[in-house]
Protein backbone atom coordinates (compact mmCIF):
# COMPACT_ATOMS: atom_id res chain seq x y z
CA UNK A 1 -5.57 -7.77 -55.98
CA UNK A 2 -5.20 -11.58 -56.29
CA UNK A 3 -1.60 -10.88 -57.80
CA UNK A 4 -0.85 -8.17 -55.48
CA UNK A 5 -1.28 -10.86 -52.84
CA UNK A 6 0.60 -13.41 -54.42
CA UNK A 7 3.34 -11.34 -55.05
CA UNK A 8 3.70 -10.06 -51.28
CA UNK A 9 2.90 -13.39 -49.04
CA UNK A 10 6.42 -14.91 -50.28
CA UNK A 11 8.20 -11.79 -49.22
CA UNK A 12 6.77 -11.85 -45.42
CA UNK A 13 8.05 -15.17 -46.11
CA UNK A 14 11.08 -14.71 -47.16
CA UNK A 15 11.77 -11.85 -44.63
CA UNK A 16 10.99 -14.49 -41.31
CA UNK A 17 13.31 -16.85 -43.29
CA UNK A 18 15.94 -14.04 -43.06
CA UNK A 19 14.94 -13.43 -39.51
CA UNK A 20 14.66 -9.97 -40.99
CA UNK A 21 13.15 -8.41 -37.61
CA UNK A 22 13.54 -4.94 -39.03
CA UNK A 23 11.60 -5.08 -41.92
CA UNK A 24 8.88 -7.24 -40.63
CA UNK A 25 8.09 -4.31 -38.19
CA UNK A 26 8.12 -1.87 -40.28
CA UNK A 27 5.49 -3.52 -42.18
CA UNK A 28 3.73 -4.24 -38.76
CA UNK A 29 3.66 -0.38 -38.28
CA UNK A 30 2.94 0.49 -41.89
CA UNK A 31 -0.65 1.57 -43.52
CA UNK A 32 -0.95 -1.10 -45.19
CA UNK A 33 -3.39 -4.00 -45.90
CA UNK A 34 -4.60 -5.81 -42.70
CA UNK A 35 -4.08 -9.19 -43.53
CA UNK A 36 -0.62 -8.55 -44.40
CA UNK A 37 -0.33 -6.55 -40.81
CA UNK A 38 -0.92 -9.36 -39.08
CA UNK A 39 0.88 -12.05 -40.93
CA UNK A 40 4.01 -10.18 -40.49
CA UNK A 41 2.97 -10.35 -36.87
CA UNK A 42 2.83 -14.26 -36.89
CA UNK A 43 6.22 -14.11 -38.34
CA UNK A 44 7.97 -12.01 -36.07
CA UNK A 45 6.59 -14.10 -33.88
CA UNK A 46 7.78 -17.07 -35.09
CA UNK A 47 11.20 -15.78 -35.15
CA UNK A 48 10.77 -14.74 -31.80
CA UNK A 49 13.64 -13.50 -29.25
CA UNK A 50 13.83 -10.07 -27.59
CA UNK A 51 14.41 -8.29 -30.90
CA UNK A 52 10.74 -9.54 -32.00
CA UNK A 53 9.12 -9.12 -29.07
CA UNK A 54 9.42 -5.03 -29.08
CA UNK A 55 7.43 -4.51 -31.97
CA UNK A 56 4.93 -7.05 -31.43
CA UNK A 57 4.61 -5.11 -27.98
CA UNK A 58 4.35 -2.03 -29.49
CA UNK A 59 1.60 -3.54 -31.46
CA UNK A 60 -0.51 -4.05 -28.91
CA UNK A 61 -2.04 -0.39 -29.35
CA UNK A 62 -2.21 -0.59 -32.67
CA UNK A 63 -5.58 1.87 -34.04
CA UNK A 64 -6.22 -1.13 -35.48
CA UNK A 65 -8.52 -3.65 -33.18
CA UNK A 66 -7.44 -6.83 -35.02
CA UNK A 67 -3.57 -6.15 -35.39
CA UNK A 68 -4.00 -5.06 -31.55
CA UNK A 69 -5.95 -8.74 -30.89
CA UNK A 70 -3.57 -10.92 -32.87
CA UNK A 71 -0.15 -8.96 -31.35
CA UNK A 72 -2.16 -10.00 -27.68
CA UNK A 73 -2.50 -13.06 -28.49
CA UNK A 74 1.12 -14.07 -30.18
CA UNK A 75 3.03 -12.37 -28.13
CA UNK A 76 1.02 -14.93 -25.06
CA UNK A 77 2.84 -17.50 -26.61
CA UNK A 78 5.92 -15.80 -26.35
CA UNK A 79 6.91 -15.99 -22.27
CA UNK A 80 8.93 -13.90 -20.33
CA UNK A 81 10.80 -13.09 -23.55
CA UNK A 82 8.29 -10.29 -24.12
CA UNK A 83 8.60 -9.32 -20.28
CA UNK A 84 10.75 -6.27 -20.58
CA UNK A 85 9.09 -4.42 -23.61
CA UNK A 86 5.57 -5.22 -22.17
CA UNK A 87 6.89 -3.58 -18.55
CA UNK A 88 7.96 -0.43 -21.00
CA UNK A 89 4.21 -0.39 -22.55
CA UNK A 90 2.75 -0.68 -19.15
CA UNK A 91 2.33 3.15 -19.59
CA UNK A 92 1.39 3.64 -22.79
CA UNK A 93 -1.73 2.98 -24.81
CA UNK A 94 -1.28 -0.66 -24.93
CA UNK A 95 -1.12 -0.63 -21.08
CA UNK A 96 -4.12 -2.55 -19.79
CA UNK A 97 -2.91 -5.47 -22.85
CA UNK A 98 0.23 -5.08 -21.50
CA UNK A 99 -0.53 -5.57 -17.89
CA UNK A 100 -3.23 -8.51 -18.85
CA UNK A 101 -0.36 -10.30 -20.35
CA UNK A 102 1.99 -9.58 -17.53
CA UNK A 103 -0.85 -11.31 -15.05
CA UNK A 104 -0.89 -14.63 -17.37
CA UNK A 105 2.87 -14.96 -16.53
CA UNK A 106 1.51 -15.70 -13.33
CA UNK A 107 4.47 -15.93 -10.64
CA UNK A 108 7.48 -15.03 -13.37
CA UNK A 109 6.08 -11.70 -13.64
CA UNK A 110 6.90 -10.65 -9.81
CA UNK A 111 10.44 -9.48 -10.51
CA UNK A 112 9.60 -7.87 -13.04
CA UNK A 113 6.57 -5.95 -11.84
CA UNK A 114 8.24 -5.29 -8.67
CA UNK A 115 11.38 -3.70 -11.18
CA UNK A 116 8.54 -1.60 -12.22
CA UNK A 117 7.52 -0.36 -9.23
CA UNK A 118 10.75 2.25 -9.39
CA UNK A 119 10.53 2.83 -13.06
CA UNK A 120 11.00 6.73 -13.58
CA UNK A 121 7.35 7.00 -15.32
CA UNK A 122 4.57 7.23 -12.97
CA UNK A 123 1.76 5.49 -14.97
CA UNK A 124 4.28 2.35 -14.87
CA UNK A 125 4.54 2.59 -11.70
CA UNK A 126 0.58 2.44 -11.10
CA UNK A 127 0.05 0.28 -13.37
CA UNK A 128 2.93 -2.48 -12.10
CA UNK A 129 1.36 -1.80 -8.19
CA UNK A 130 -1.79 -2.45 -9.57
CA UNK A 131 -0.42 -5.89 -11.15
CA UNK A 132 0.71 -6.49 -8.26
CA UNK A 133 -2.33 -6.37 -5.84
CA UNK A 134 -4.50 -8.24 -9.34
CA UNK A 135 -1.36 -11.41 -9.24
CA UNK A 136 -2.09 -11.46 -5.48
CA UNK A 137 -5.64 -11.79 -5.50
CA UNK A 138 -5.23 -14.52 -8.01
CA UNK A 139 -2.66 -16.72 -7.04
CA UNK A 140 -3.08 -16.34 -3.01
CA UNK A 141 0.81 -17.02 -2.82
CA UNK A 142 2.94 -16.17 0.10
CA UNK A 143 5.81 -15.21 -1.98
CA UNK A 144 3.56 -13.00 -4.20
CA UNK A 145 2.26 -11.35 -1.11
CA UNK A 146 5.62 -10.51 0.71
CA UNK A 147 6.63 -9.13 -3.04
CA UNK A 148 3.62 -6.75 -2.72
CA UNK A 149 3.99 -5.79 0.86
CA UNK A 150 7.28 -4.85 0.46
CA UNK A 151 6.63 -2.97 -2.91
CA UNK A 152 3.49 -1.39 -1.29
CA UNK A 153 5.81 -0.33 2.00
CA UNK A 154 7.66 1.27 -0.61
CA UNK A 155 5.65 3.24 -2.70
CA UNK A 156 4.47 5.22 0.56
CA UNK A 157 7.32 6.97 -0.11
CA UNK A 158 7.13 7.48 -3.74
CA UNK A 159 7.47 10.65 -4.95
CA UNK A 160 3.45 10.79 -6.68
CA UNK A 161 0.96 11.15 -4.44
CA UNK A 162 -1.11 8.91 -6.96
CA UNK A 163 1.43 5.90 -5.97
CA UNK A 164 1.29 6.59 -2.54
CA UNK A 165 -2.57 6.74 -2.02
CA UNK A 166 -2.43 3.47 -4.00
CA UNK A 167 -0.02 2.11 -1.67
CA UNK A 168 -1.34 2.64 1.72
CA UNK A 169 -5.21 1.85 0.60
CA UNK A 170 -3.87 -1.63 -0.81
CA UNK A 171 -2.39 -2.08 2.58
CA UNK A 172 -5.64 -1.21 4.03
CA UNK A 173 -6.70 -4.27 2.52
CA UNK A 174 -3.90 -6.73 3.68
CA UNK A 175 -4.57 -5.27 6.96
CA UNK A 176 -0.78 -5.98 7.61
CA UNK A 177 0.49 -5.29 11.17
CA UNK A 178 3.80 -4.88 10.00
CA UNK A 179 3.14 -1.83 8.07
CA UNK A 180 2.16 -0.04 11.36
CA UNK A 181 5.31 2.00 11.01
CA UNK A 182 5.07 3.16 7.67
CA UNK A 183 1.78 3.91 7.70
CA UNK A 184 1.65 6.40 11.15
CA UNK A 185 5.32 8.32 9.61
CA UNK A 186 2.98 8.65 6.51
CA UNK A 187 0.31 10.74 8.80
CA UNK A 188 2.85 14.14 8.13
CA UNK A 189 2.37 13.53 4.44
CA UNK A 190 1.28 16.80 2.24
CA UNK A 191 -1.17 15.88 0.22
CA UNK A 192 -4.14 15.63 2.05
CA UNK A 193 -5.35 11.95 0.01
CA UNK A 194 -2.08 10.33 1.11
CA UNK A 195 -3.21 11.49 4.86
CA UNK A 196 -6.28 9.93 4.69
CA UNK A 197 -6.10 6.82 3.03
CA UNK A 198 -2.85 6.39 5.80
CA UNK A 199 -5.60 7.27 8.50
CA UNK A 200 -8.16 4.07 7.10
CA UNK A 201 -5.13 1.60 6.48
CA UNK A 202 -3.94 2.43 10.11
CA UNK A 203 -7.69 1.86 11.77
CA UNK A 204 -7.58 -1.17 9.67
CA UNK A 205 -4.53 -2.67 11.25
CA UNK A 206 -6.23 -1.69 14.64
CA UNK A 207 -4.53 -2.29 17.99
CA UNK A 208 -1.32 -2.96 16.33
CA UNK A 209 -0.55 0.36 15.49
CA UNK A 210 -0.88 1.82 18.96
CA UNK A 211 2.67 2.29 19.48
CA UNK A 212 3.82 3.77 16.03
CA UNK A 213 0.58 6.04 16.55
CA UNK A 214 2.02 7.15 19.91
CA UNK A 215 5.30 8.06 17.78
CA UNK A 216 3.26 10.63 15.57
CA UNK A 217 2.03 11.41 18.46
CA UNK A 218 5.57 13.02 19.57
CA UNK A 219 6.09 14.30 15.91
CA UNK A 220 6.84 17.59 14.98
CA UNK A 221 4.71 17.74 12.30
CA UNK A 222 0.99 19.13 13.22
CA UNK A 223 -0.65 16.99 10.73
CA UNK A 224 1.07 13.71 12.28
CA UNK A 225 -0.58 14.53 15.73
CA UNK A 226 -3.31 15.57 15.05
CA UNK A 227 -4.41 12.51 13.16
CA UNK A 228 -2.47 10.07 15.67
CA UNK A 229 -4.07 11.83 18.57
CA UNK A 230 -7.70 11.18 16.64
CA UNK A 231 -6.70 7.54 15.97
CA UNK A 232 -5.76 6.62 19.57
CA UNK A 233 -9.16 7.74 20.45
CA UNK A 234 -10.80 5.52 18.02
CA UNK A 235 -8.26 2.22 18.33
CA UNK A 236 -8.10 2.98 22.01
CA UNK A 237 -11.88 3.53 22.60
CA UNK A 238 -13.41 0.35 20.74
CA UNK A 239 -12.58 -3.36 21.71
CA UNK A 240 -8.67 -2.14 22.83
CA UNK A 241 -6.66 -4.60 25.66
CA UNK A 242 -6.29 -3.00 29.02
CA UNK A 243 -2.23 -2.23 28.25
CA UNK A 244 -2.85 -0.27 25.14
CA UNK A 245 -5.87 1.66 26.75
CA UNK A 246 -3.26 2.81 29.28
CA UNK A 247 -0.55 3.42 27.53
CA UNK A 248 -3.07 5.73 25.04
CA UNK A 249 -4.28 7.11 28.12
CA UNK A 250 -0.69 8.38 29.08
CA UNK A 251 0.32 9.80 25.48
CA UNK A 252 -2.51 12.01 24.88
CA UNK A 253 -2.86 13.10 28.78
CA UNK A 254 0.85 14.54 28.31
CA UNK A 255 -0.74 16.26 25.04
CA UNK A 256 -3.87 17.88 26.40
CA UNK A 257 -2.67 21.34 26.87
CA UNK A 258 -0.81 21.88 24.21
CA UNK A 259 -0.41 25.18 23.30
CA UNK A 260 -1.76 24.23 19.31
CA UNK A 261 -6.14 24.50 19.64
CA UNK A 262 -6.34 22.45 16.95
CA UNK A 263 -4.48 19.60 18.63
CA UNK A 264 -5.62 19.83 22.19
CA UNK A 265 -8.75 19.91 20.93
CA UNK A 266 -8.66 16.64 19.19
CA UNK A 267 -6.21 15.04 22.30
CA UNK A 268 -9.26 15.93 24.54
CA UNK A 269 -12.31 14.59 21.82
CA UNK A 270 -9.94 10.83 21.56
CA UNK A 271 -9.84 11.03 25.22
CA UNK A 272 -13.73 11.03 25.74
CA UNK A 273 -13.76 8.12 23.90
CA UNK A 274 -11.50 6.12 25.60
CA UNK A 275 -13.35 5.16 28.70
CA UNK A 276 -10.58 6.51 31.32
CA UNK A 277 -12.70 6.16 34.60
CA UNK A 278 -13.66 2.53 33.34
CA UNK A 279 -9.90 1.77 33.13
CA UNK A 280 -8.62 3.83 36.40
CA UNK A 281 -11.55 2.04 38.12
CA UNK A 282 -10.58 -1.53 36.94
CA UNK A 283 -6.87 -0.73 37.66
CA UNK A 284 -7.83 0.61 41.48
CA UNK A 285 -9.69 -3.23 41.48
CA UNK A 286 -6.54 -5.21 40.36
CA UNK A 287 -4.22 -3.38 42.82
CA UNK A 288 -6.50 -4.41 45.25
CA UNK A 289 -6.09 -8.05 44.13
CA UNK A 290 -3.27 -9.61 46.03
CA UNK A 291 -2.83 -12.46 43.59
CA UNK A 292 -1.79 -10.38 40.74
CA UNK A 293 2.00 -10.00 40.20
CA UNK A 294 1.64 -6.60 38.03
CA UNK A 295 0.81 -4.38 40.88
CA UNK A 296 3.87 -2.37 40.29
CA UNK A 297 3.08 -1.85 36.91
CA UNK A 298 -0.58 -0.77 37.65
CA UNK A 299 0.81 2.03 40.27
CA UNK A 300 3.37 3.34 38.28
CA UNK A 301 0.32 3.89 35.87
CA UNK A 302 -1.20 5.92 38.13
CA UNK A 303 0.84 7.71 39.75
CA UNK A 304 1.41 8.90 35.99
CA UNK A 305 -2.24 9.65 35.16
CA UNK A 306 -2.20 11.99 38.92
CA UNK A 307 0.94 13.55 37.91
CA UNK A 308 -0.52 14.72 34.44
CA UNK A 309 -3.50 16.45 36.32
CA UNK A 310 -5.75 15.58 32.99
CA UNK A 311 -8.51 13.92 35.16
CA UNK A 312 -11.44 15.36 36.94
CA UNK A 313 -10.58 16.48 40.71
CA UNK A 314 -13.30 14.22 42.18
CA UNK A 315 -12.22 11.21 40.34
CA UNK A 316 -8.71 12.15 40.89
CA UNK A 317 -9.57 12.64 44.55
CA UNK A 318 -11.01 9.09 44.93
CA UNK A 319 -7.90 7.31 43.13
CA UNK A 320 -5.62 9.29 45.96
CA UNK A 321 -8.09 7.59 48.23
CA UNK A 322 -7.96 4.14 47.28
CA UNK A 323 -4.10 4.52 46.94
CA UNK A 324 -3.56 5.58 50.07
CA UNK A 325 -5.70 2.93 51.69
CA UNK A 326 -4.24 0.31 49.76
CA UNK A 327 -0.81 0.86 51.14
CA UNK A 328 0.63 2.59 47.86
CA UNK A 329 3.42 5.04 47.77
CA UNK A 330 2.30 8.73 45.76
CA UNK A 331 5.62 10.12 46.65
């Protein structure tokens, strides 16, 4: 065996002298010894260059546990060089590897992740999103975050609804305003996953999202109102400023008897918990403030909430009342 290993060292040698890529990865991939494995490894790379870096990536889920370990850590020296070939093995065996070594790139690896992100194989895809939100979390950059907002925005629209669940419950966690829009157009999605991680990133953003919520609201798709309709009730009827509780108000009063059960029923459950009366009642107390320049504003809200005819008579009675003896024109 001594012999045998004489004889063969010189070649591996001989072979990275020749910058023979070829052959040094077919010994990489053959059955042979170990030892010899992962010498030709070192060479290739040694040699380096694109050529060497796509078998030393391939390498990396080797059956092997050493050749795997010794291709991770070589090809660590070798930079962005290896990028490409280790995006191609994020879907593969070697996948997690090729994603830890993606991360050590640190801020290099954004274009290339982000590349990913529309590859045509979904477990790329995942894996590259999932990159992503890991490069994020360790580098707290601002350019790393706009990267994965804007890759996250769009993967709501990828075609898997494995990508898309990922995306909008990573945006849960940024708690992004800016992906309001998004988000509530992703409420008519089919799958019913997509629906309701969209629903949590949405109640995550909060207040924010009031107005694309009031969108679904108008959408033709059941799904899309019926979750916007719920939403508004549960933005709307926690800590919510006075403006969005009335413009909430409005939107699902003009929805309460729609002919769809399914809907009116959740319109009227969102507007329980929205405390209406509270809001009338404080509105009826700032029109009666002479100081305040928005009295316009707070009429033409309700004259809007009497023309709808969603509130109780005796309530709506009383805000006739205090209308009418404020001066204010119903016509």
């Amino acid at each position: 065996m001594g012999l045998f290993n004489r004889l063969l060292k010189p070649n591996i040698t001989k072979l990275e002298s020749h910058g023979d890529v070829e052959a040094l990865a077919k010994l990489v991939e053959s059955d042979d010894r170990r030892d010899l494995r992962c010498t030709a490894i070192e060479a290739l790379a040694r040699i380096g260059g694109p050529a060497a870096a796509e078998p030393l990536v391939r390498a990396l889920s080797d059956d092997d546990s050493d050749v795997a370990r010794i291709a991770k850590k070589v090809i660590a020296g070798l930079g962005l060089e290896s990028g490409t070939w280790l995006i191609g093995a994020l879907g593969g065996p070697g996948g997690d590897a090729a994603k830890d070594l993606l991360l050590n790139l640190g801020p290099e690896a954004v274009k290339l992740l982000r590349g990913a992100c529309s590859d045509q194989d979904e477990a790329i895809r995942l894996q590259a999103l999932g990159a992503l939100v890991d490069l994020d979390a360790g580098l707290n950059n601002d350019e790393v975050r706009e990267s994965l907002f804007r890759a996250l925005l769009a993967a709501l629209g990828d075609r898997s609804a494995g990508c898309r669940v990922l995306a909008a419950t990573r945006l849960e966690t940024l708690g992004n305003a800016k992906a309001g829009r998004a988000l509530a157009s992703q409420l008519k999605d089919g799958d019913d996953a997509v629906r309701t991680a969209c629903r949590q990133a949405l109640l995550a953003i909060g207040e924010p999202a009031v107005p694309y919520l009031l969108d679904a609201l108008q959408d033709r798709n059941m799904n899309s109102r019926r979750l916007a309709a719920e939403l508004l009730g549960e933005v709307c009827g926690g800590e919510a400023a006075v403006d969005s509780r009335r413009v909430a108000l409005l939107g699902l009063i003009d929805r309460a008897s729609d002919s769809n059960a399914e809907l009116a029923a959740a319109v009227h459950s969102a507007l329980e918990m929205i405390p209406s009366d509270a809001v009338i009642a404080e509105q009826l107390e700032w029109l009666a403030d002479q100081e305040r320049s928005d009295h316009e504003d707070i009429e033409e809200f309700l004259t809007q909430m009497l023309a709808h005819g969603g509130l109780r008579p005796e309530f709506k009675n009383r805000i006739v009342e205090r209308m009418n003896a404020l001066g204010c024109h119903l016509g």
